[in-house]
PDB file of N, CA and C in Angstrom:
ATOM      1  N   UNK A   1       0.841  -1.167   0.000  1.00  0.00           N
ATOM      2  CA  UNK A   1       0.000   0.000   0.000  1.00  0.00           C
ATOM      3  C   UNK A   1       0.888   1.233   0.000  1.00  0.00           C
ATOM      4  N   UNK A   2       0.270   2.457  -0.321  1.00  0.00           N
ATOM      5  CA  UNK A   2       1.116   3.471  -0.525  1.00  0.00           C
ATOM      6  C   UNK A   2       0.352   4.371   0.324  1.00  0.00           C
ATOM      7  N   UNK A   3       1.237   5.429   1.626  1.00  0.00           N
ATOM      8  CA  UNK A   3       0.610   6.110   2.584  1.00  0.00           C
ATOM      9  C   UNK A   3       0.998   7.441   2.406  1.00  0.00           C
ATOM     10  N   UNK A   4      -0.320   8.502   2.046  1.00  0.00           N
ATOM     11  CA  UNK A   4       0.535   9.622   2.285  1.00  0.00           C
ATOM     12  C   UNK A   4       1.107   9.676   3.326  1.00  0.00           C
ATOM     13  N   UNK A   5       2.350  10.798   3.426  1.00  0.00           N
ATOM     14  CA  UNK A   5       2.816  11.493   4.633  1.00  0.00           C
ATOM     15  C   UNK A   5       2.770  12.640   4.503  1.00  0.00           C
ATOM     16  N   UNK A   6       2.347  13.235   5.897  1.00  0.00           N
ATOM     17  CA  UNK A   6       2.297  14.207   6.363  1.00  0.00           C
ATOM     18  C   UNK A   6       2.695  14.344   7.627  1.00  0.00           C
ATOM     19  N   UNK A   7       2.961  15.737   8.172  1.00  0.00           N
ATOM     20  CA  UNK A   7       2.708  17.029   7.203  1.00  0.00           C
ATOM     21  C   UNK A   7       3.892  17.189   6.140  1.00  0.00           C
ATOM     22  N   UNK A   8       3.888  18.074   5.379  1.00  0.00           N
ATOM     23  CA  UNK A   8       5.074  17.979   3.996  1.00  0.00           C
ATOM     24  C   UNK A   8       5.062  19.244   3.774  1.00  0.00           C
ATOM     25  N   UNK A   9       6.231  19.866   3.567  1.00  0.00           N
ATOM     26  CA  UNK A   9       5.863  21.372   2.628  1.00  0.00           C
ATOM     27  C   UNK A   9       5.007  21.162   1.605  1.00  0.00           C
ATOM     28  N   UNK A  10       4.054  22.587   1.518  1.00  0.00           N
ATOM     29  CA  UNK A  10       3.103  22.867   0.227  1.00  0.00           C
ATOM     30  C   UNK A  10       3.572  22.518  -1.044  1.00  0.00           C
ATOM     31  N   UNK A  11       4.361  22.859  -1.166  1.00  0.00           N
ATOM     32  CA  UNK A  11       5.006  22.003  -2.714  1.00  0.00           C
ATOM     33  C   UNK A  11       5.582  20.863  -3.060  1.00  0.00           C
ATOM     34  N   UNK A  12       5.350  19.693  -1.956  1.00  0.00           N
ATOM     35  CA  UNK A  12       6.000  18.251  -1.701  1.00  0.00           C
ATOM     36  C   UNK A  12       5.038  17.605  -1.689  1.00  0.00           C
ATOM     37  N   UNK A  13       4.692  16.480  -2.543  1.00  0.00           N
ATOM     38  CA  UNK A  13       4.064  14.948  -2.389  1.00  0.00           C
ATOM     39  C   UNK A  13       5.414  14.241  -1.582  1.00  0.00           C
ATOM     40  N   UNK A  14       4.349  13.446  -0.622  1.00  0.00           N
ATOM     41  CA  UNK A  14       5.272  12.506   0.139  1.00  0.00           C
ATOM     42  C   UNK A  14       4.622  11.187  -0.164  1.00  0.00           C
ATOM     43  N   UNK A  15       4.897   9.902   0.123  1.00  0.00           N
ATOM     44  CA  UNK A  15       4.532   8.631   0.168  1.00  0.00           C
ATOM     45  C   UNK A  15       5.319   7.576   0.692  1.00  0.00           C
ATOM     46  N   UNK A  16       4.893   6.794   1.393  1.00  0.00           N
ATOM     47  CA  UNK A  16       5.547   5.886   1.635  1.00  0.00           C
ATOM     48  C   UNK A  16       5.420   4.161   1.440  1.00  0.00           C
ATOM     49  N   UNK A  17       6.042   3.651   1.202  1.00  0.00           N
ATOM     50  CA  UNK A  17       5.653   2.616   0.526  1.00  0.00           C
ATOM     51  C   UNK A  17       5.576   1.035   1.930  1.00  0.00           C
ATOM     52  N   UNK A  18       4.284   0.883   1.625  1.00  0.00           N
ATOM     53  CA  UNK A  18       4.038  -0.202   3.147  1.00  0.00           C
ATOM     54  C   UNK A  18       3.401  -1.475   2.322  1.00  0.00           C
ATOM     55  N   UNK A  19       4.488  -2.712   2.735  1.00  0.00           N
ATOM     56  CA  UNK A  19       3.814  -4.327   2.325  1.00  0.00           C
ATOM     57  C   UNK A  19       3.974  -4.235   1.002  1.00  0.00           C
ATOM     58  N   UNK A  20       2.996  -4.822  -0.015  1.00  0.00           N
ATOM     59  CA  UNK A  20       3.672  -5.152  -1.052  1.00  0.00           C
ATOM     60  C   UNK A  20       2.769  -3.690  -2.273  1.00  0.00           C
ATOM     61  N   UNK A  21       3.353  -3.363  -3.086  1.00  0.00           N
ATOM     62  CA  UNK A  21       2.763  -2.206  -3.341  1.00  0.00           C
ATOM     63  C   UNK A  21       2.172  -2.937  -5.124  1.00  0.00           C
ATOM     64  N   UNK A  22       1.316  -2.122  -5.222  1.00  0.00           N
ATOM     65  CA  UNK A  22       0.356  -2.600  -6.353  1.00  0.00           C
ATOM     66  C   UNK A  22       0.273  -2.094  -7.768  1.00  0.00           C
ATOM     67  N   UNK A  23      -0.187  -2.750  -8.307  1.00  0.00           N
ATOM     68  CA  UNK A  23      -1.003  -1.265  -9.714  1.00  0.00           C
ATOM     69  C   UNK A  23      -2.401  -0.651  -9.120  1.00  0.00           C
ATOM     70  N   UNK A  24      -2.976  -1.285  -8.426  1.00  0.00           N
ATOM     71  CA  UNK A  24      -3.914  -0.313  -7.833  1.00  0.00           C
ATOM     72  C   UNK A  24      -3.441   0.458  -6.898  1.00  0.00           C
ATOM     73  N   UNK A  25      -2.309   0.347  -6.248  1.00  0.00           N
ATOM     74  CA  UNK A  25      -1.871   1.385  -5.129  1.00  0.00           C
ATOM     75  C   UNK A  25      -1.533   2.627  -6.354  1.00  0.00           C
ATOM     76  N   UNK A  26      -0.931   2.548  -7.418  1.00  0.00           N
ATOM     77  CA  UNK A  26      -0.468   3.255  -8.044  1.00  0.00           C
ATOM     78  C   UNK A  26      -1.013   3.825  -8.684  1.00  0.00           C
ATOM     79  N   UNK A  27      -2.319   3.383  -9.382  1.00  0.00           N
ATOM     80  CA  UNK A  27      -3.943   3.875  -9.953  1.00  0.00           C
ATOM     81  C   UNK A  27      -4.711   4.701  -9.199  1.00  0.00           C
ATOM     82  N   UNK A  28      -4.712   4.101  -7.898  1.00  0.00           N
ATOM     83  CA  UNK A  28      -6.003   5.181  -7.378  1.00  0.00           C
ATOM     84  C   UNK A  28      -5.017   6.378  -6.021  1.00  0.00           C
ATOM     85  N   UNK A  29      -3.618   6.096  -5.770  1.00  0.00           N
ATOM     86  CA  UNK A  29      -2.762   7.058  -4.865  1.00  0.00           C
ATOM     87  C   UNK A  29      -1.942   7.379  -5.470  1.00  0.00           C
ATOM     88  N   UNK A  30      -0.776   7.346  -6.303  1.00  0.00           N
ATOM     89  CA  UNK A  30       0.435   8.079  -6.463  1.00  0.00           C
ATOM     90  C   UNK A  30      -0.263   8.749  -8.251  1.00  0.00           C
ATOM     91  N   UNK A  31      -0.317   7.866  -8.614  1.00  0.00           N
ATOM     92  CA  UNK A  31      -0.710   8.906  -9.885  1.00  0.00           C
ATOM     93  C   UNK A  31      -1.567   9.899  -9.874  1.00  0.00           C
ATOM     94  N   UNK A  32      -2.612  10.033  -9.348  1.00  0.00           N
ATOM     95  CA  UNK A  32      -3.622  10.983  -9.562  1.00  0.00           C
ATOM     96  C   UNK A  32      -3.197  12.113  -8.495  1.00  0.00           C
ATOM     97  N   UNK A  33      -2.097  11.244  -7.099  1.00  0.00           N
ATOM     98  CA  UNK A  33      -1.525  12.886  -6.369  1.00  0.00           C
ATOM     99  C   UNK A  33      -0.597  13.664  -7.346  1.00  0.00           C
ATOM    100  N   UNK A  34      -0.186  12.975  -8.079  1.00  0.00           N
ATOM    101  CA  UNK A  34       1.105  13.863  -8.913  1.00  0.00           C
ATOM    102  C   UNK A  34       0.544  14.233 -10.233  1.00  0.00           C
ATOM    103  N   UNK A  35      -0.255  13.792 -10.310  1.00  0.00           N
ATOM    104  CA  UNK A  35      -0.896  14.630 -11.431  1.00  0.00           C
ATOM    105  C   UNK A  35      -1.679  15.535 -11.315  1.00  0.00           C
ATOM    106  N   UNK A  36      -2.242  15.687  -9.614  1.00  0.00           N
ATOM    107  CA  UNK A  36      -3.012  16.719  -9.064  1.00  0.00           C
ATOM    108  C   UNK A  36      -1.930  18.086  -8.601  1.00  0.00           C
ATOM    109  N   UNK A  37      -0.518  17.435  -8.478  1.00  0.00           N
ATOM    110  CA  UNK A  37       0.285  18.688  -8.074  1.00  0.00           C
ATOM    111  C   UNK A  37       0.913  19.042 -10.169  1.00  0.00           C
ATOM    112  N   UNK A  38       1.113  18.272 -10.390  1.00  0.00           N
ATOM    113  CA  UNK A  38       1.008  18.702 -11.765  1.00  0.00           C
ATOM    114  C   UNK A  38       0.573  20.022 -12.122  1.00  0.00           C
ATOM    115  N   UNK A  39      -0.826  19.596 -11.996  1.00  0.00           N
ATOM    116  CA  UNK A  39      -1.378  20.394 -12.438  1.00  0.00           C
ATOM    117  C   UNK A  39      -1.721  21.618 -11.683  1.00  0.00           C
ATOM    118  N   UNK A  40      -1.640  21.804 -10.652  1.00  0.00           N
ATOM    119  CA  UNK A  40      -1.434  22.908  -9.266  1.00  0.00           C
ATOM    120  C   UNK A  40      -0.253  23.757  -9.665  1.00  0.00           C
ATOM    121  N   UNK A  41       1.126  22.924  -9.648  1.00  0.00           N
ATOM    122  CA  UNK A  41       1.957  23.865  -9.659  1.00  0.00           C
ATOM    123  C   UNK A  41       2.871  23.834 -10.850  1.00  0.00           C
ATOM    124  N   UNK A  42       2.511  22.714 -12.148  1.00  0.00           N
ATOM    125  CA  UNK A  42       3.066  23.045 -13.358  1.00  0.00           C
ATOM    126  C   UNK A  42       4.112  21.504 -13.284  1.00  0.00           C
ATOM    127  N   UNK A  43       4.898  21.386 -12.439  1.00  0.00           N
ATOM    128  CA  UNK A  43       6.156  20.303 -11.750  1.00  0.00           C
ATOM    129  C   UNK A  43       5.433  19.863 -10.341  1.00  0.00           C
ATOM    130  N   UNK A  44       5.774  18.461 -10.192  1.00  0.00           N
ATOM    131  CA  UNK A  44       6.167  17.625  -9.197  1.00  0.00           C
ATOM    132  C   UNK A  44       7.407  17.877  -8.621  1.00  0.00           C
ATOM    133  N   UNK A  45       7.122  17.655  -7.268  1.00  0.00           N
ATOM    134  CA  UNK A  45       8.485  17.431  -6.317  1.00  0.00           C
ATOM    135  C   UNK A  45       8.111  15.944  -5.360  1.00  0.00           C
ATOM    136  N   UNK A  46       8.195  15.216  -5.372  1.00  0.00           N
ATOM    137  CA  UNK A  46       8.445  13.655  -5.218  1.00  0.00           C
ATOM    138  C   UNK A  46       8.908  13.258  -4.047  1.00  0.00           C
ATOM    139  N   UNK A  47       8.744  12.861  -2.676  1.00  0.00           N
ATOM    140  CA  UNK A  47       9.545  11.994  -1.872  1.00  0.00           C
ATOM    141  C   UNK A  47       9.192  10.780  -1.761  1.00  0.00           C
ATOM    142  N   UNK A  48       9.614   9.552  -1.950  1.00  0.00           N
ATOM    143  CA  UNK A  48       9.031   8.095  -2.081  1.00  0.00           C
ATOM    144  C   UNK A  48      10.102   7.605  -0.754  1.00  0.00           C
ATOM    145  N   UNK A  49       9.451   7.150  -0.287  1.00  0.00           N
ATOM    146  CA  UNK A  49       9.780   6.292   1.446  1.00  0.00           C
ATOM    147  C   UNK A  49       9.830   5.109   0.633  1.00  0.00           C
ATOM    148  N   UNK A  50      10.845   4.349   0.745  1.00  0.00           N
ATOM    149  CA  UNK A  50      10.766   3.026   0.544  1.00  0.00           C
ATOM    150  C   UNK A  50      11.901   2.446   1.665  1.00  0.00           C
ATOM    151  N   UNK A  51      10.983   1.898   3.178  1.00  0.00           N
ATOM    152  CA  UNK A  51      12.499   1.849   4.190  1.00  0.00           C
ATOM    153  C   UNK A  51      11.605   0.113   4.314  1.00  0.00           C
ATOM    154  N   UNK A  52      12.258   0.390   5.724  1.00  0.00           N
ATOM    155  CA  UNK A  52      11.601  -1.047   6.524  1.00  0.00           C
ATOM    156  C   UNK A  52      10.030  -1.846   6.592  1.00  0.00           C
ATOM    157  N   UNK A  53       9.296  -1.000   6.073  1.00  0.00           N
ATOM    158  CA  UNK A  53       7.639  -1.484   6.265  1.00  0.00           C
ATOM    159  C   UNK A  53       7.292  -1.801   4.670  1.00  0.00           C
ATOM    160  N   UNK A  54       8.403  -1.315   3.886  1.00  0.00           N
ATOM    161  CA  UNK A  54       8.333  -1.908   2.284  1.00  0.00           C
ATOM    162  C   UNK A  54       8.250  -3.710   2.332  1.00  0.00           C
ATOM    163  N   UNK A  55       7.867  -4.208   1.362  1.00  0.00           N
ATOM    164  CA  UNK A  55       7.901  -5.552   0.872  1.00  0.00           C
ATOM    165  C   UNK A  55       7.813  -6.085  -0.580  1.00  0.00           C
ATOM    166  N   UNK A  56       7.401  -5.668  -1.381  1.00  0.00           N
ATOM    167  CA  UNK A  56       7.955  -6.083  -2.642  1.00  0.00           C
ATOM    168  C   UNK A  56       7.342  -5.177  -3.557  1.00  0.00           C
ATOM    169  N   UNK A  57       7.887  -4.826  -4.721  1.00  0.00           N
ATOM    170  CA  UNK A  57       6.382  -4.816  -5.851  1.00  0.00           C
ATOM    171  C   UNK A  57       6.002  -5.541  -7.164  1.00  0.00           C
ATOM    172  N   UNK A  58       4.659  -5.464  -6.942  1.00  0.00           N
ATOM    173  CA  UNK A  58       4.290  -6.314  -7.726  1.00  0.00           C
ATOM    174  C   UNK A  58       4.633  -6.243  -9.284  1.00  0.00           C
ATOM    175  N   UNK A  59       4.091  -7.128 -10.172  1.00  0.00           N
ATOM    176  CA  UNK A  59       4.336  -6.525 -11.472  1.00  0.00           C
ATOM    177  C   UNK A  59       3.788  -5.758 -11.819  1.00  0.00           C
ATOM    178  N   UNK A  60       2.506  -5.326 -12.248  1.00  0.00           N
ATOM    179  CA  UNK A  60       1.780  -4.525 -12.013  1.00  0.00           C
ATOM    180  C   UNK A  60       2.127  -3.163 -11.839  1.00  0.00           C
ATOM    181  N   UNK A  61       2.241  -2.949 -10.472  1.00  0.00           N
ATOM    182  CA  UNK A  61       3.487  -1.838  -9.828  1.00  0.00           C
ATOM    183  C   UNK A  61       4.725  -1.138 -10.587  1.00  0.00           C
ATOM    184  N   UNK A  62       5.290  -2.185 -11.091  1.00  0.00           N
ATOM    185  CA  UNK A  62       6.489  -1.881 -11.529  1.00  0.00           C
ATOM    186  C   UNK A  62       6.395  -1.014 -13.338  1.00  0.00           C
ATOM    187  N   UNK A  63       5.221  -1.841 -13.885  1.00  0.00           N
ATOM    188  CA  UNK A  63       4.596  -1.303 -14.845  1.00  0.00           C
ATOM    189  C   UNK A  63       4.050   0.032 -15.053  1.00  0.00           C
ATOM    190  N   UNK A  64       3.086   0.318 -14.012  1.00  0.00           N
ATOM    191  CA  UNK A  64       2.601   1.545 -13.653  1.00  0.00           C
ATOM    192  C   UNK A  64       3.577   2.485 -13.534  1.00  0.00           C
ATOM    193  N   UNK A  65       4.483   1.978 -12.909  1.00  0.00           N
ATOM    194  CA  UNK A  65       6.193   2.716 -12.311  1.00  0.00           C
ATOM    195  C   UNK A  65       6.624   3.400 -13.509  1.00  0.00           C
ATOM    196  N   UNK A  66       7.081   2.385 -14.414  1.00  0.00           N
ATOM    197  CA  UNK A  66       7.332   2.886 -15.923  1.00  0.00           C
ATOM    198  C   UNK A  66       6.237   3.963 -16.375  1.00  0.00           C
ATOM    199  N   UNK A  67       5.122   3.359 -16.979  1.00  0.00           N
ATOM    200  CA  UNK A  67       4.386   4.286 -17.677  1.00  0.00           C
ATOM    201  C   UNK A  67       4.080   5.551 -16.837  1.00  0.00           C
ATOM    202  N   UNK A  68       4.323   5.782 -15.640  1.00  0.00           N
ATOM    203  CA  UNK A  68       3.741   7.219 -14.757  1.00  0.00           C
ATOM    204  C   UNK A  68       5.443   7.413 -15.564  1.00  0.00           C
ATOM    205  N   UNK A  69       6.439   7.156 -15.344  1.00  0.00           N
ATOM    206  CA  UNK A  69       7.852   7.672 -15.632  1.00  0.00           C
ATOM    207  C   UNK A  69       7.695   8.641 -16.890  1.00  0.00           C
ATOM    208  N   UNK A  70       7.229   7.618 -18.250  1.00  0.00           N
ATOM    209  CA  UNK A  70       7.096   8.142 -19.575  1.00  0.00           C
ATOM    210  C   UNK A  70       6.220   9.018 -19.849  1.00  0.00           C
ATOM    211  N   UNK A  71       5.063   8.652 -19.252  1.00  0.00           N
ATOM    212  CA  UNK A  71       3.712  10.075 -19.399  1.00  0.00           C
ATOM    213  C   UNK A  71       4.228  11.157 -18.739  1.00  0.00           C
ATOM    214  N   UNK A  72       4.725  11.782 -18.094  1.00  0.00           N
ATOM    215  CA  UNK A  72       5.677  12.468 -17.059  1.00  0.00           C
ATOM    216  C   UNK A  72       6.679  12.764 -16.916  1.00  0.00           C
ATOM    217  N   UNK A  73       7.556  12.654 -17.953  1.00  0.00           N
ATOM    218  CA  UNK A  73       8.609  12.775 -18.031  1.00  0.00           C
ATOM    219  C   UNK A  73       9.485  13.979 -17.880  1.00  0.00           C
ATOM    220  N   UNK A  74       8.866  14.622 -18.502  1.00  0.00           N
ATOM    221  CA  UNK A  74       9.292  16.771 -18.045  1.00  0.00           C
ATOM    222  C   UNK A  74       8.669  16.850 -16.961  1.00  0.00           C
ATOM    223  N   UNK A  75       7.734  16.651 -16.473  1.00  0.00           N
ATOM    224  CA  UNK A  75       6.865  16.868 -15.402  1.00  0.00           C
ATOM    225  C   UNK A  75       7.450  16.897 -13.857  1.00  0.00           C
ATOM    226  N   UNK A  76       8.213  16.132 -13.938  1.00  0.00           N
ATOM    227  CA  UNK A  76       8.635  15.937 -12.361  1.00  0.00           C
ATOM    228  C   UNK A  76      10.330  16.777 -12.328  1.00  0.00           C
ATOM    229  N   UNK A  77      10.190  17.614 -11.014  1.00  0.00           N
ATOM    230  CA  UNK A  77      11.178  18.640 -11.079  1.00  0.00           C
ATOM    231  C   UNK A  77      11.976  17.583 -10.112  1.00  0.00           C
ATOM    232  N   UNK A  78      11.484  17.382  -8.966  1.00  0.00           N
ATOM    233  CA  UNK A  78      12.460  17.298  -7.611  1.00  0.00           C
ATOM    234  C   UNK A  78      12.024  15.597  -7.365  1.00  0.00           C
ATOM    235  N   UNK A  79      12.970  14.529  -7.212  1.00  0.00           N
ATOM    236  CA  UNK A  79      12.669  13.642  -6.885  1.00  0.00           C
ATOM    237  C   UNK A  79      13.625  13.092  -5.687  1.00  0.00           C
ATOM    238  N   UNK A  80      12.805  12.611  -4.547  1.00  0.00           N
ATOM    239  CA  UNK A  80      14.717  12.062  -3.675  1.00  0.00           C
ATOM    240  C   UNK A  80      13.334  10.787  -3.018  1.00  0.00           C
ATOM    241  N   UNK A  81      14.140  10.046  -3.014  1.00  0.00           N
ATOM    242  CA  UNK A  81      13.697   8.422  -2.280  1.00  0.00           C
ATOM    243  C   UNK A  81      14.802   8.316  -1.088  1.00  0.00           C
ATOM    244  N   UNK A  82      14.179   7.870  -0.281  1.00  0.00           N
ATOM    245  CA  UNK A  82      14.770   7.499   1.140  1.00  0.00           C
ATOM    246  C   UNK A  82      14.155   5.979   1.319  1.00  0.00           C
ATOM    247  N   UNK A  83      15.686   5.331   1.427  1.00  0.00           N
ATOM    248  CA  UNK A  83      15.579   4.124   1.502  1.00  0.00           C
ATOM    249  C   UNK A  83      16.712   3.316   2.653  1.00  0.00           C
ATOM    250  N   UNK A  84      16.322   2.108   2.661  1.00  0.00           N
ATOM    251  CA  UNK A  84      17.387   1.450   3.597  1.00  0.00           C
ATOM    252  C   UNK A  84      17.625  -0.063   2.974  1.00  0.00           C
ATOM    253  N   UNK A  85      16.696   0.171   1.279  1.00  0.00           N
ATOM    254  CA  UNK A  85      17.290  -1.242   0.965  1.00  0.00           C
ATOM    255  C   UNK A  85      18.187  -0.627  -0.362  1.00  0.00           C
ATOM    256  N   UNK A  86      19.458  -1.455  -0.286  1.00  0.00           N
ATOM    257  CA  UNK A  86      20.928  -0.869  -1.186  1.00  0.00           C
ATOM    258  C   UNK A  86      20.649  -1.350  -2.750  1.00  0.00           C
ATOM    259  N   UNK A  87      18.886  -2.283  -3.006  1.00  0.00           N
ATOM    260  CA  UNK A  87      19.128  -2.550  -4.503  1.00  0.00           C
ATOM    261  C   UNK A  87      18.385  -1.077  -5.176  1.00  0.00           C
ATOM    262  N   UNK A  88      17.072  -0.582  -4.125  1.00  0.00           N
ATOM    263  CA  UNK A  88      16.704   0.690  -4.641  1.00  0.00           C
ATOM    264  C   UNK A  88      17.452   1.644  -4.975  1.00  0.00           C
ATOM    265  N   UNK A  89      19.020   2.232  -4.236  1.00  0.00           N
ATOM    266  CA  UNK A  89      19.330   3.227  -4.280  1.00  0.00           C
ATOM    267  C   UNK A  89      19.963   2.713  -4.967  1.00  0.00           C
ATOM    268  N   UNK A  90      20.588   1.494  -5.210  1.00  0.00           N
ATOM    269  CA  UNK A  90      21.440   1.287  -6.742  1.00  0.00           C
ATOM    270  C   UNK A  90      20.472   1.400  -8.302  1.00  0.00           C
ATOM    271  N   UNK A  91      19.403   1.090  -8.268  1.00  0.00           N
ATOM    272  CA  UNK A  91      18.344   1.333  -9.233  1.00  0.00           C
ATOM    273  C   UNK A  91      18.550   2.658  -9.224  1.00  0.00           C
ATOM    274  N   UNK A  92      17.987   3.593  -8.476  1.00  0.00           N
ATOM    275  CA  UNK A  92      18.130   5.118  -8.672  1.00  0.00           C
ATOM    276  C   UNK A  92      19.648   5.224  -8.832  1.00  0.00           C
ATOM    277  N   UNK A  93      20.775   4.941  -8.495  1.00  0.00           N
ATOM    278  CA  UNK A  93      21.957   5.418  -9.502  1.00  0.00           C
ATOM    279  C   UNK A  93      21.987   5.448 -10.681  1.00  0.00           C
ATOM    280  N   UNK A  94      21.408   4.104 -10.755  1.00  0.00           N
ATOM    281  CA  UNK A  94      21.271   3.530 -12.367  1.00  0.00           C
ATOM    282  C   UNK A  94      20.742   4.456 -13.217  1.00  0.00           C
ATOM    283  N   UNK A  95      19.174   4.739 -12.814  1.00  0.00           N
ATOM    284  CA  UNK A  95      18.475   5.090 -13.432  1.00  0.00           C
ATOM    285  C   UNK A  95      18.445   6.479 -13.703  1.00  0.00           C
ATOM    286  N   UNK A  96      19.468   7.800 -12.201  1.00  0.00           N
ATOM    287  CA  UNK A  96      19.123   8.910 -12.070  1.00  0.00           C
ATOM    288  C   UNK A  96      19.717   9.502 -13.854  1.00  0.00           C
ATOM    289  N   UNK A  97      20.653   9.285 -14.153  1.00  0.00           N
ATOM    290  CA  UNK A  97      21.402   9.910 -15.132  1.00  0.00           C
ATOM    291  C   UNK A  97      20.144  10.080 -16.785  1.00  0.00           C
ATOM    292  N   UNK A  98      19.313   9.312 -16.517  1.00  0.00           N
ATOM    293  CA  UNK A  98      18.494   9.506 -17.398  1.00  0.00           C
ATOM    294  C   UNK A  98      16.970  10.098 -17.223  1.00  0.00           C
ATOM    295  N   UNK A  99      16.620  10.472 -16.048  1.00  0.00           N
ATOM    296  CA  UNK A  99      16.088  11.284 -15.464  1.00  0.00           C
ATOM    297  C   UNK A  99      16.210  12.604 -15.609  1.00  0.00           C
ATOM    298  N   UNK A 100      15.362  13.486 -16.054  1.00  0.00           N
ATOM    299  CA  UNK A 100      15.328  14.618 -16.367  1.00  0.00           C
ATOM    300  C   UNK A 100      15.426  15.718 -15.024  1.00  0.00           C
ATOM    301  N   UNK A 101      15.178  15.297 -14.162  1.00  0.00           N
ATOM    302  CA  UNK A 101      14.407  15.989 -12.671  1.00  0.00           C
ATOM    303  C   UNK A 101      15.908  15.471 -12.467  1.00  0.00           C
ATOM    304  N   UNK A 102      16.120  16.640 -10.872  1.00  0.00           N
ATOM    305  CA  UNK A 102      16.691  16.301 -10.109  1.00  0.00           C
ATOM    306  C   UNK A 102      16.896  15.215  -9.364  1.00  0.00           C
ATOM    307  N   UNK A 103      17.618  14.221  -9.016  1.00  0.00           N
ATOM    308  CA  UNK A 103      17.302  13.317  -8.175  1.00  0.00           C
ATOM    309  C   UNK A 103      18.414  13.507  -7.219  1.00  0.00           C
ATOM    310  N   UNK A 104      17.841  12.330  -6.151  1.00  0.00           N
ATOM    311  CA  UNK A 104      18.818  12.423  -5.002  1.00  0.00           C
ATOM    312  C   UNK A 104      18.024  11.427  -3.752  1.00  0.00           C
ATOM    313  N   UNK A 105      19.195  10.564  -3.589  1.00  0.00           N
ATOM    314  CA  UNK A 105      18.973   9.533  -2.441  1.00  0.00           C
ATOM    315  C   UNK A 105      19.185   9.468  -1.122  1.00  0.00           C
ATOM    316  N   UNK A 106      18.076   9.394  -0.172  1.00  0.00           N
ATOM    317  CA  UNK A 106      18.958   9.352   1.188  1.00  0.00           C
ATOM    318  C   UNK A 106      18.797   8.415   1.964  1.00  0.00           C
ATOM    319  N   UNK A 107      19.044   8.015   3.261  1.00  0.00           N
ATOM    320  CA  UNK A 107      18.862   6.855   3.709  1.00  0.00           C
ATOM    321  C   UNK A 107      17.337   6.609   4.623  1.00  0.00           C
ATOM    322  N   UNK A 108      17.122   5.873   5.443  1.00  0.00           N
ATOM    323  CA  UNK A 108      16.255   5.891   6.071  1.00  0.00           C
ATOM    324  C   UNK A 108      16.663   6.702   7.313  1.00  0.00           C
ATOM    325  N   UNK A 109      15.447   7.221   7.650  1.00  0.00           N
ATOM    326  CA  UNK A 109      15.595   7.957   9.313  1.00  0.00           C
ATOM    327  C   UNK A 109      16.221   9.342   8.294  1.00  0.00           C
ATOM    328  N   UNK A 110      15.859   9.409   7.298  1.00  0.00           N
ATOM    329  CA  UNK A 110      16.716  11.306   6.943  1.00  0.00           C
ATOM    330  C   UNK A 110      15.322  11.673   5.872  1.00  0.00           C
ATOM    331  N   UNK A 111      14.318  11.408   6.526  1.00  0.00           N
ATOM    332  CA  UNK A 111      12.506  11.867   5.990  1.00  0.00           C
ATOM    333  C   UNK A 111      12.992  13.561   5.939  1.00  0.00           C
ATOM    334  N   UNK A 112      13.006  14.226   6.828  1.00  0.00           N
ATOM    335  CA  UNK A 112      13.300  15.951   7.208  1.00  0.00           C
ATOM    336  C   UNK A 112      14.025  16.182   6.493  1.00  0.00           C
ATOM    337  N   UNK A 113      15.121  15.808   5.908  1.00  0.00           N
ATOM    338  CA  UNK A 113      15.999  15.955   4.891  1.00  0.00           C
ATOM    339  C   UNK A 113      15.761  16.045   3.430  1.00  0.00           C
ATOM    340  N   UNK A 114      15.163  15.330   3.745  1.00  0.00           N
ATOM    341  CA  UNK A 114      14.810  14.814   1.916  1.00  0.00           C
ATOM    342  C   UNK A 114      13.267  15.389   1.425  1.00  0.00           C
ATOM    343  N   UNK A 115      12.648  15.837   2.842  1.00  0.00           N
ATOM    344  CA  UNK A 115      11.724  16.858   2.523  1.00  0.00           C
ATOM    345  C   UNK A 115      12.095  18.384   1.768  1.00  0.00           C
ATOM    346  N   UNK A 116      13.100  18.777   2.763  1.00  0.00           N
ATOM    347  CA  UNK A 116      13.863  19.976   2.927  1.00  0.00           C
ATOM    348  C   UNK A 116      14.335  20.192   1.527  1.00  0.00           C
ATOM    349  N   UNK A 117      14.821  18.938   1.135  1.00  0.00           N
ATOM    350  CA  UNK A 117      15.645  18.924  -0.093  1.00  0.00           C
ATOM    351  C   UNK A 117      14.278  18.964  -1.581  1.00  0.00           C
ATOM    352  N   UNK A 118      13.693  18.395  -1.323  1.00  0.00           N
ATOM    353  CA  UNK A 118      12.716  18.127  -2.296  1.00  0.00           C
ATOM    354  C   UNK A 118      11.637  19.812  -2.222  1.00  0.00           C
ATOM    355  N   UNK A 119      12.096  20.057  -1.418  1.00  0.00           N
ATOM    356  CA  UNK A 119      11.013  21.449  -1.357  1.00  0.00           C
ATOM    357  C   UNK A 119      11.589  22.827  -1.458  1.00  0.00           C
ATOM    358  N   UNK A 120      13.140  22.860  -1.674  1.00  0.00           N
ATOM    359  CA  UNK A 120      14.210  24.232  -1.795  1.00  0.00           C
ATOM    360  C   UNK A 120      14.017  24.452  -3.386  1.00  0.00           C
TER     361      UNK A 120
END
C-alpha cells in the first residue's frame, strides 16, 4: 500500500511505501496525487519512502512505475527516495542519469531531509 505522509511542505508529495505495493496502489494514490500537483503547480516534487515497512512490488506496480515515468517525463522537477534497501538506491543510480528531474537519495531515518531537499 502506498501512505501519504504528512505534514510535507506545500510544494512536496510525500509517500511511503508499506507491504507489497500494487497497480492499484499506483492507480487510485500516487498517480492521480502527482498529477493533481502537476497540475497545481506546473512540476512535481516527489519523496518516495521506501524503508523497513516496504515488501515487494508487484508486477503490475512496476509497470505503472514505468508508464507514470514516460507520461511524465518533463513533469517531475524534484525527486529524492529514502531508503534502507541498497538494490533501490542502486536502481536510482542507475536510473538517475536519465532522469530529467533532479534526483537524489537518502537513507532511512533522513525523511526531514529529503523533505527539505525536495522542497528548496
Amino acid at each position: 500500500m502506498l501512505e501519504h505522509i504528512s505534514p510535507t511542505p506545500q510544494n512536496v508529495l510525500a509517500v511511503k511505501a508499506v507491504g507489497k505495493i500494487t497497480e492499484e496502489d499506483y492507480r487510485s494514490v500516487l498517480i492521480p496525487a502527482i498529477e493533481d500537483q502537476i497540475a497545481a503547480q506546473g512540476k512535481a516534487r516527489f519523496v518516495y519512502v521506501i524503508g523497513p515497512e516496504f515488501d515487494s512490488f508487484a508486477l503490475g506496480a512496476m509497470v505503472q512505475d514505468a508508464l507514470l515515468g514516460l507520461h511524465h517525463w518533463r513533469d517531475l522537477e524534484r525527486l529524492a527516495v529514502v531508503t534502507d534497501r541498497d538494490w533501490i538506491a542502486n536502481a536510482m543510480r542507475l536510473f538517475a542519469p536519465l532522469i530529467p528531474a533532479q534526483t537524489r537519495i537518502f537513507d532511512a531515518g533522513q525523511l526531514n531531509e529529503a523533505l527539505a531537499w525536495a522542497a528548496a
